[in-house]
Protein backbone atom coordinates (compact mmCIF):
# COMPACT_ATOMS: atom_id res chain seq x y z
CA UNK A 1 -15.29 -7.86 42.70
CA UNK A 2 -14.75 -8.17 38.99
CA UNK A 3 -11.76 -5.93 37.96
CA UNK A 4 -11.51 -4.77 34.55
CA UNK A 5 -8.94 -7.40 33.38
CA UNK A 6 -11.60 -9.81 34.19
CA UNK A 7 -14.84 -7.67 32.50
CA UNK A 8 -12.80 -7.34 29.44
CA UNK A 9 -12.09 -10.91 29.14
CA UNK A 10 -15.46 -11.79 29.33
CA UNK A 11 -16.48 -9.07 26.54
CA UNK A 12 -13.70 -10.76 24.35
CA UNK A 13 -14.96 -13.73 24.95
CA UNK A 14 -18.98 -12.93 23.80
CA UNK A 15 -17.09 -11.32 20.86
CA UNK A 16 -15.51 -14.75 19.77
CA UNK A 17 -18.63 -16.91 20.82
CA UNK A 18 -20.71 -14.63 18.13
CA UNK A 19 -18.60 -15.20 15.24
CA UNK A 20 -19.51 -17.92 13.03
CA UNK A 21 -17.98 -20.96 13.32
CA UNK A 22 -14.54 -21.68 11.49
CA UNK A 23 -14.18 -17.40 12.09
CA UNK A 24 -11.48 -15.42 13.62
CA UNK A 25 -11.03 -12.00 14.81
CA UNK A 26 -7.89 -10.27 15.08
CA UNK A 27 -7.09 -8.25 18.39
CA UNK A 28 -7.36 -5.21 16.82
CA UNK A 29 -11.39 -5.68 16.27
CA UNK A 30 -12.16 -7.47 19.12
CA UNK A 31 -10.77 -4.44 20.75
CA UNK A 32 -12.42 -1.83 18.94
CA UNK A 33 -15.62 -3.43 18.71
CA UNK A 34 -15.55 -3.30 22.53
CA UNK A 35 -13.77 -0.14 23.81
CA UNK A 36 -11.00 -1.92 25.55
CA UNK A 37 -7.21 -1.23 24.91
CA UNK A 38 -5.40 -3.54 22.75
CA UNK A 39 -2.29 -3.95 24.46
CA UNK A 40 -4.45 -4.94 27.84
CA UNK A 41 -5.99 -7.02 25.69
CA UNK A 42 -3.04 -8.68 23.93
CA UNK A 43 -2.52 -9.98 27.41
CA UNK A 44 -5.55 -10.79 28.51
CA UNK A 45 -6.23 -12.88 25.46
CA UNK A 46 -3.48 -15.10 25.95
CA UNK A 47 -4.06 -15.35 29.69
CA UNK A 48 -6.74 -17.35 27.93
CA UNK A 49 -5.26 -19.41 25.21
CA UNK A 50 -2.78 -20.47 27.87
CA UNK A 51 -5.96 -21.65 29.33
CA UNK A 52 -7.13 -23.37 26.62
CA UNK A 53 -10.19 -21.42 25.88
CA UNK A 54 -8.62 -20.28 22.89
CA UNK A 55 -6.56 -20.50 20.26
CA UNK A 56 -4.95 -18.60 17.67
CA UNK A 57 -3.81 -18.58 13.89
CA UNK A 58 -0.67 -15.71 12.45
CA UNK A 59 -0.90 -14.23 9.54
CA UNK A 60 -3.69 -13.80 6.96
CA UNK A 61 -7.18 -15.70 7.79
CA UNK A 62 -5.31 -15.61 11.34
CA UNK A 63 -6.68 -14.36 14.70
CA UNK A 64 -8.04 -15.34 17.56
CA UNK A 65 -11.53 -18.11 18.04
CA UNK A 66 -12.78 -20.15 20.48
CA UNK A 67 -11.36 -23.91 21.28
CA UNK A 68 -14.19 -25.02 22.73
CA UNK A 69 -18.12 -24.32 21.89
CA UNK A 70 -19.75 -21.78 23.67
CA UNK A 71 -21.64 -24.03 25.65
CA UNK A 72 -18.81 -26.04 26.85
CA UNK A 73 -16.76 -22.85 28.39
CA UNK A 74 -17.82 -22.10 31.90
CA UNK A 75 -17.35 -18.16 32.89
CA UNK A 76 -16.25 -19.19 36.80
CA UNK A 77 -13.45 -21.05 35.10
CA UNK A 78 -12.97 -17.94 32.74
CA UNK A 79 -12.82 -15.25 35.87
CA UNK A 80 -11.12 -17.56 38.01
CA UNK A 81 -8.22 -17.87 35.05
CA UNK A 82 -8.08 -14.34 34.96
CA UNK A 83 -9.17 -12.44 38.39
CA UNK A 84 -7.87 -15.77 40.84
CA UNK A 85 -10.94 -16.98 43.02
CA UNK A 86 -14.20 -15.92 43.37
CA UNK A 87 -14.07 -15.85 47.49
CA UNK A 88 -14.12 -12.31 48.39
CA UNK A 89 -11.99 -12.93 50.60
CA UNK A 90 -8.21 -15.22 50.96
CA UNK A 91 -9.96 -17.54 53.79
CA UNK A 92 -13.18 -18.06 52.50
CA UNK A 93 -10.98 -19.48 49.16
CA UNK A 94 -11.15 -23.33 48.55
CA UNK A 95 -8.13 -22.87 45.74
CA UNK A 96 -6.52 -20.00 47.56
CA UNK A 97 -7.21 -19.96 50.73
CA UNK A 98 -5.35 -17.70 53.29
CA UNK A 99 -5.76 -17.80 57.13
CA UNK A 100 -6.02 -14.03 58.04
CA UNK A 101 -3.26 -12.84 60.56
CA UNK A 102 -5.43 -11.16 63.04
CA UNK A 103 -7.81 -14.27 63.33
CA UNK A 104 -7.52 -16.59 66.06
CA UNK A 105 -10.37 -18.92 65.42
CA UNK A 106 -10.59 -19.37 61.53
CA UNK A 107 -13.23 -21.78 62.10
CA UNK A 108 -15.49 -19.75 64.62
CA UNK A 109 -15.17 -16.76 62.52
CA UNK A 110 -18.57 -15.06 61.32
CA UNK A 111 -16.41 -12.98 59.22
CA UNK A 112 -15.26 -16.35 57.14
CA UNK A 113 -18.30 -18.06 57.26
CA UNK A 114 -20.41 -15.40 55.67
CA UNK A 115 -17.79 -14.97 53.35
CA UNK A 116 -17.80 -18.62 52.94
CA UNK A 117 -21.53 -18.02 52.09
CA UNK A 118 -21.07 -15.86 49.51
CA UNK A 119 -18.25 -17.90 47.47
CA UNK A 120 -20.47 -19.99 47.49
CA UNK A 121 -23.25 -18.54 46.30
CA UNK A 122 -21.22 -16.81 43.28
CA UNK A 123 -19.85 -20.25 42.56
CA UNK A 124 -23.07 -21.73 42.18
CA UNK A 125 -23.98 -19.70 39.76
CA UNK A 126 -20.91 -18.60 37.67
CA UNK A 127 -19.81 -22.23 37.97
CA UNK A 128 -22.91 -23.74 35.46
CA UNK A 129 -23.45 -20.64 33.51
CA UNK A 130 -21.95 -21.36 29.91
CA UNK A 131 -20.44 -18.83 27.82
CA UNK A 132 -23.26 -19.93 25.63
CA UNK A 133 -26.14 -18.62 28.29
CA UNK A 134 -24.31 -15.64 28.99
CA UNK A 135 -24.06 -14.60 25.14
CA UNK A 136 -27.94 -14.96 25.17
CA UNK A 137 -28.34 -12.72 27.86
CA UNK A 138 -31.05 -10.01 26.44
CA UNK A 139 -29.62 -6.62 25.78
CA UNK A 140 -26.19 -7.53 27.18
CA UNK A 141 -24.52 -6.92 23.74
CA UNK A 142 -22.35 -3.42 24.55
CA UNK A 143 -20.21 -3.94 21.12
CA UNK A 144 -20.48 -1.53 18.42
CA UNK A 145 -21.86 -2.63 15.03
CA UNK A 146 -19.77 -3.28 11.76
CA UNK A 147 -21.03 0.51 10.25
CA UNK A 148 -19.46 1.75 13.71
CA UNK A 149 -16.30 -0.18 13.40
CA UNK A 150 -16.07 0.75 9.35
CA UNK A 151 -15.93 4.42 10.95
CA UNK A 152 -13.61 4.36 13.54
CA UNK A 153 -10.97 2.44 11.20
CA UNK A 154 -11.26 4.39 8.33
């Protein structure tokens, strides 16, 4: 399951793939422009400039942008930098994987293997879908507009 840390990082991350290129945006606006708390997102965002998905500029003209094009940033690898693997479970992981302690027969286990199944499937998907696709997404856009962001800031 997604958890909020990880939905919110994916919202920044639209945010920053729609500004125009050479263009930052403080935390403050990403954050406002998509209902998520700043300090959550203070980490959050450098969760993924430690990544190397972004980077970031102090002081005036400063903020935060993408280091890579949209196209070139993957969202598995954005999820799996924030929320750990996609496996719904520790031994169905490849990068985490667990053996569970009431399991005597990891490899005979139905559990695991359907498990396994649906990694996999999740992978397959999140894994080639581009921050670039996912921005185009029709009607996916849950930011508020500039008039709505002039409002709330005064």
């Amino acid at each position: 399951m997604l958890t909020k840390k990880g939905k919110y990082g994916l919202k920044a991350l639209v945010d920053l793939a729609r500004l125009a290129p050479g263009e930052t945006a403080f935390v403050s606006e990403i954050a406002l422009r998509n209902n998520i708390p700043k300090k959550f997102l203070d980490t959050i965002l450098l969760e993924l400039r430690n990544a190397g998905m972004l980077r970031s500029k102090k002081g005036p003209g400063g903020g935060y942008s993408l280091s890579h094009s949209a196209a070139e940033i993957r969202i598995g690898h954005a999820i799996r930098v924030l929320d750990g693997p996609l496996a719904p479970i520790r031994c169905a992981s490849r990068t985490a994987y667990e053996a569970c302690e009431d399991c005597a027969d990891p490899e005979g286990c139905q559990v695991r293997r359907a498990m396994t199944e649906v990694r996999d499937a999740i992978a397959s998907i999140l894994d080639t879908m581009t921050l670039e696709q996912f921005v185009a997404v029709p009607g996916a856009s849950a930011m508020i507009d500039d008039e709505e962001l002039e409002k709330r800031v005064g």
